[in-house]
C-alpha atoms as a PDB file:
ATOM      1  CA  UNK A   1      31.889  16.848   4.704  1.00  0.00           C
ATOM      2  CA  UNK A   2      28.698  18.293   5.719  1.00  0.00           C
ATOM      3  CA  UNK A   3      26.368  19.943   2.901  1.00  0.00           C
ATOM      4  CA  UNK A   4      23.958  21.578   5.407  1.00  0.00           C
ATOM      5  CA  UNK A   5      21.861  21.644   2.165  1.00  0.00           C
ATOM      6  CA  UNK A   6      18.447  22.654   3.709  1.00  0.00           C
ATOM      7  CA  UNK A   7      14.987  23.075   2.574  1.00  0.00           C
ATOM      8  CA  UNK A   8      11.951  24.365   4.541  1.00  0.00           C
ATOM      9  CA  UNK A   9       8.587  24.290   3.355  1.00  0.00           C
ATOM     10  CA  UNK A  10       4.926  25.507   5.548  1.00  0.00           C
ATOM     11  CA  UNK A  11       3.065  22.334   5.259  1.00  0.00           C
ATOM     12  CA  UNK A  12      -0.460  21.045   6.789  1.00  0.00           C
ATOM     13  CA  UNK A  13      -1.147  17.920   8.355  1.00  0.00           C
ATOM     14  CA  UNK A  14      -0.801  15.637  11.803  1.00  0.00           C
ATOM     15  CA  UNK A  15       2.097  13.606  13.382  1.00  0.00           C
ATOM     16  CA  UNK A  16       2.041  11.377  16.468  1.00  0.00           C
ATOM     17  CA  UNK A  17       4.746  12.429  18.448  1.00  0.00           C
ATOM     18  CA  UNK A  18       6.266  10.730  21.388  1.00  0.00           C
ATOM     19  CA  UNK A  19       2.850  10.752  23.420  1.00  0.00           C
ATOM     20  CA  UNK A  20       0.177  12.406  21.333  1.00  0.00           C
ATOM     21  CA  UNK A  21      -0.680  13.471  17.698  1.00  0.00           C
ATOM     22  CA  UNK A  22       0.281  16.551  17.323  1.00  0.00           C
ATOM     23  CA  UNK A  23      -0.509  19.297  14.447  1.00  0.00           C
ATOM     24  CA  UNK A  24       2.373  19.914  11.737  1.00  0.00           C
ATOM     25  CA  UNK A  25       3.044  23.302  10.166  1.00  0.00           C
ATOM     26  CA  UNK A  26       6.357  23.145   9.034  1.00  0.00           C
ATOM     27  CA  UNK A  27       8.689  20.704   7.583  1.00  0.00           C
ATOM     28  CA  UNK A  28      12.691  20.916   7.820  1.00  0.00           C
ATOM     29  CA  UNK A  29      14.393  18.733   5.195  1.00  0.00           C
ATOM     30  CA  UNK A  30      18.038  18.124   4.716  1.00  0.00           C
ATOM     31  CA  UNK A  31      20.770  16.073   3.565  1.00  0.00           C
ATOM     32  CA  UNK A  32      23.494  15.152   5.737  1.00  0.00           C
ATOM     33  CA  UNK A  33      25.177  12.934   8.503  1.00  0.00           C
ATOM     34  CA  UNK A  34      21.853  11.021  10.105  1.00  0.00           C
ATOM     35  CA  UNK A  35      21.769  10.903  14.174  1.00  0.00           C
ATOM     36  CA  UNK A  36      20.039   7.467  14.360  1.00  0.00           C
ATOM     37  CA  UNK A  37      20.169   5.399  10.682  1.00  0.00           C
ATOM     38  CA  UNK A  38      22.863   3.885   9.422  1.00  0.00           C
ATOM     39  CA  UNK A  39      24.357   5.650   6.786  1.00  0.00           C
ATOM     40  CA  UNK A  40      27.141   7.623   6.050  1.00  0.00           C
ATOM     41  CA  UNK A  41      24.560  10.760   4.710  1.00  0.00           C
ATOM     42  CA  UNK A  42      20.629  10.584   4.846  1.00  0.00           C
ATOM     43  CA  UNK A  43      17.401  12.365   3.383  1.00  0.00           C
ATOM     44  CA  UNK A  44      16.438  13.762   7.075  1.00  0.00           C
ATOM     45  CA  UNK A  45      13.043  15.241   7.551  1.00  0.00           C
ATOM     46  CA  UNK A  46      12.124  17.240  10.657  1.00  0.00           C
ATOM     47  CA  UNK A  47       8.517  17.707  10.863  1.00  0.00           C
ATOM     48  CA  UNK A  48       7.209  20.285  12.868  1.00  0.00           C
ATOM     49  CA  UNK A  49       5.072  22.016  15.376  1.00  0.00           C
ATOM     50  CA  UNK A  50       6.238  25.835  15.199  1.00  0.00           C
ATOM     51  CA  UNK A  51       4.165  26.851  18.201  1.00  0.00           C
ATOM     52  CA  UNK A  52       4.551  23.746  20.901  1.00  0.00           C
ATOM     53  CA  UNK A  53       8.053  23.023  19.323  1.00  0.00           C
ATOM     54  CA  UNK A  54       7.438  19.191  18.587  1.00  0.00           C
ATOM     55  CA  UNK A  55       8.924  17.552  16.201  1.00  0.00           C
ATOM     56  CA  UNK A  56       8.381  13.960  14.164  1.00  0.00           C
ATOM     57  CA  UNK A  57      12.238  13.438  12.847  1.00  0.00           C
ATOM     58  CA  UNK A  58      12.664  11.249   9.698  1.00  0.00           C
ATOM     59  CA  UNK A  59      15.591   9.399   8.364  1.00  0.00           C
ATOM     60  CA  UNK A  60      15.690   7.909   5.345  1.00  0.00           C
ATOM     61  CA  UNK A  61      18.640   6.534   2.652  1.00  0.00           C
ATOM     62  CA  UNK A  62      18.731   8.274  -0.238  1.00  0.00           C
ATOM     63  CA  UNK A  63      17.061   5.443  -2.397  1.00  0.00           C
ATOM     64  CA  UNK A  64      14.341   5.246   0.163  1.00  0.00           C
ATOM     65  CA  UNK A  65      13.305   8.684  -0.233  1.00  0.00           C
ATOM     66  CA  UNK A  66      13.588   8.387  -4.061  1.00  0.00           C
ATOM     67  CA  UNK A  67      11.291   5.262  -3.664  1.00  0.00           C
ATOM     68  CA  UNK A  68       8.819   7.102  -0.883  1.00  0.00           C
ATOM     69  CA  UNK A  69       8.987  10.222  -3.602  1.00  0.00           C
ATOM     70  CA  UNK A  70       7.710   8.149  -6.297  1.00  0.00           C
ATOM     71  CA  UNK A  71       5.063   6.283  -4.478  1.00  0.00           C
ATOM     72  CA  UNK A  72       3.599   9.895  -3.121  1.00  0.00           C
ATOM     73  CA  UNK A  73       3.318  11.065  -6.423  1.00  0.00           C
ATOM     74  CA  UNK A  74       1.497   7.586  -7.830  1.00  0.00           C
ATOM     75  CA  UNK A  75      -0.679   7.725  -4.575  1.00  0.00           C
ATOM     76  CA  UNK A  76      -2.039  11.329  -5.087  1.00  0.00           C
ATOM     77  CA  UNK A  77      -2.284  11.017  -8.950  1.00  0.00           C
ATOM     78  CA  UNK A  78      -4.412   8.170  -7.771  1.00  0.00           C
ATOM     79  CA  UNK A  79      -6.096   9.278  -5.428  1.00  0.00           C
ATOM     80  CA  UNK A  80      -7.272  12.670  -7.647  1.00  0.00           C
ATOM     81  CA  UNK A  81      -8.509  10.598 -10.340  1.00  0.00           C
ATOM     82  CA  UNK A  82     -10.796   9.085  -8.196  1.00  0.00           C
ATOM     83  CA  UNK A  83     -11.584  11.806  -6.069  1.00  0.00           C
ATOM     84  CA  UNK A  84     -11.303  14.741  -8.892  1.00  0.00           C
ATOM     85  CA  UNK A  85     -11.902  13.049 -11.694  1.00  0.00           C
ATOM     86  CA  UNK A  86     -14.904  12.430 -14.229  1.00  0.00           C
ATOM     87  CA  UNK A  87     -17.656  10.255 -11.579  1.00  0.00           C
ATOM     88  CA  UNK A  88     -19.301   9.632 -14.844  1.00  0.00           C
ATOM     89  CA  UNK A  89     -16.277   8.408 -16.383  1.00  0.00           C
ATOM     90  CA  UNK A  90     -14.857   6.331 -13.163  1.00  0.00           C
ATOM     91  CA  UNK A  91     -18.574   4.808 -12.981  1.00  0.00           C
ATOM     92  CA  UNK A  92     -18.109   3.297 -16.340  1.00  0.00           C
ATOM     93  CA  UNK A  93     -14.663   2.070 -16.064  1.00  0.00           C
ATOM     94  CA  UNK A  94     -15.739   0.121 -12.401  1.00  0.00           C
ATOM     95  CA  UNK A  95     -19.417  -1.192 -13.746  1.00  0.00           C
ATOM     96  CA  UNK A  96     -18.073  -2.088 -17.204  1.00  0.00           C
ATOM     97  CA  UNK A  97     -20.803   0.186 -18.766  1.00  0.00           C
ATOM     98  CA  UNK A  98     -23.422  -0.242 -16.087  1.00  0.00           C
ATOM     99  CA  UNK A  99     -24.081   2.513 -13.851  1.00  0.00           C
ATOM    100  CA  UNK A 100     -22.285   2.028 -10.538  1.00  0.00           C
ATOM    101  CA  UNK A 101     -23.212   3.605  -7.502  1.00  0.00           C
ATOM    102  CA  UNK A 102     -19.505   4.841  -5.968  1.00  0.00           C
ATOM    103  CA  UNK A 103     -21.115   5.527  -2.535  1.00  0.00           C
ATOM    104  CA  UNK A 104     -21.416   1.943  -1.780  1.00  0.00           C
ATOM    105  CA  UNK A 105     -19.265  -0.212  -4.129  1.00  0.00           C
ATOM    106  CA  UNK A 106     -15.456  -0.490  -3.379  1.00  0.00           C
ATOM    107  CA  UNK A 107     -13.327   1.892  -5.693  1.00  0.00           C
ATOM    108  CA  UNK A 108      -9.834   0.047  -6.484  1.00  0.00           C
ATOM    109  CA  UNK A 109      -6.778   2.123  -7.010  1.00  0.00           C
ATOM    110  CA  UNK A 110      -5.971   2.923 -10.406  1.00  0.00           C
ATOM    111  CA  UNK A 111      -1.956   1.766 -10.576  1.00  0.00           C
END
């Protein structure tokens, strides 16, 4: 039985299409019968290109898109406490109390 459960959301950002990278303004994502993966029903994702009409098409298994869900969330919570949080604070935690310079010593993630 098909859902056609269907969420659209304006979104920012690049995709490399079949011959070129291509902006991204909009992204189409359902649940439902894939066209290429092999599953029964799939987390599909069309992104898109609302005025050259390209389109990046995702298909992924429920689990995987639970999984790619989770790690999106760790890699931006990540990524803002080194990018938004205290420099003062992150400099401490990386020099073990001496001052580090961030601009030119490696930043780990923070997992």
């Amino acid at each position: 039985m098909c859902s056609y459960i269907t969420e659209i959301v304006a979104i920012s950002g690049s995709g490399k299409g079949r011959n070129d990278w291509t902006p991204l303004d909009k992204a189409v994502i359902y649940y439902d019968h894939p066209v290429h993966a092999p599953f029964d029903h799939a987390l599909n994702i069309d992104f898109t290109n609302s005025v050259t009409n390209e389109r990046v098409a995702v298909e992924l298994s429920a689990q995987s898109a639970r999984d790619l869900i989770a790690r999106i969330e760790a890699a931006l919570n990540s990524g803002d406490a080194v990018h938004l949080g205290s420099q003062d604070a992150i400099r401490q935690k990386l020099a073990g109390g001496r001052q580090a310079d961030l601009t030119t010593e490696h930043v780990p993630p923070f997992i």
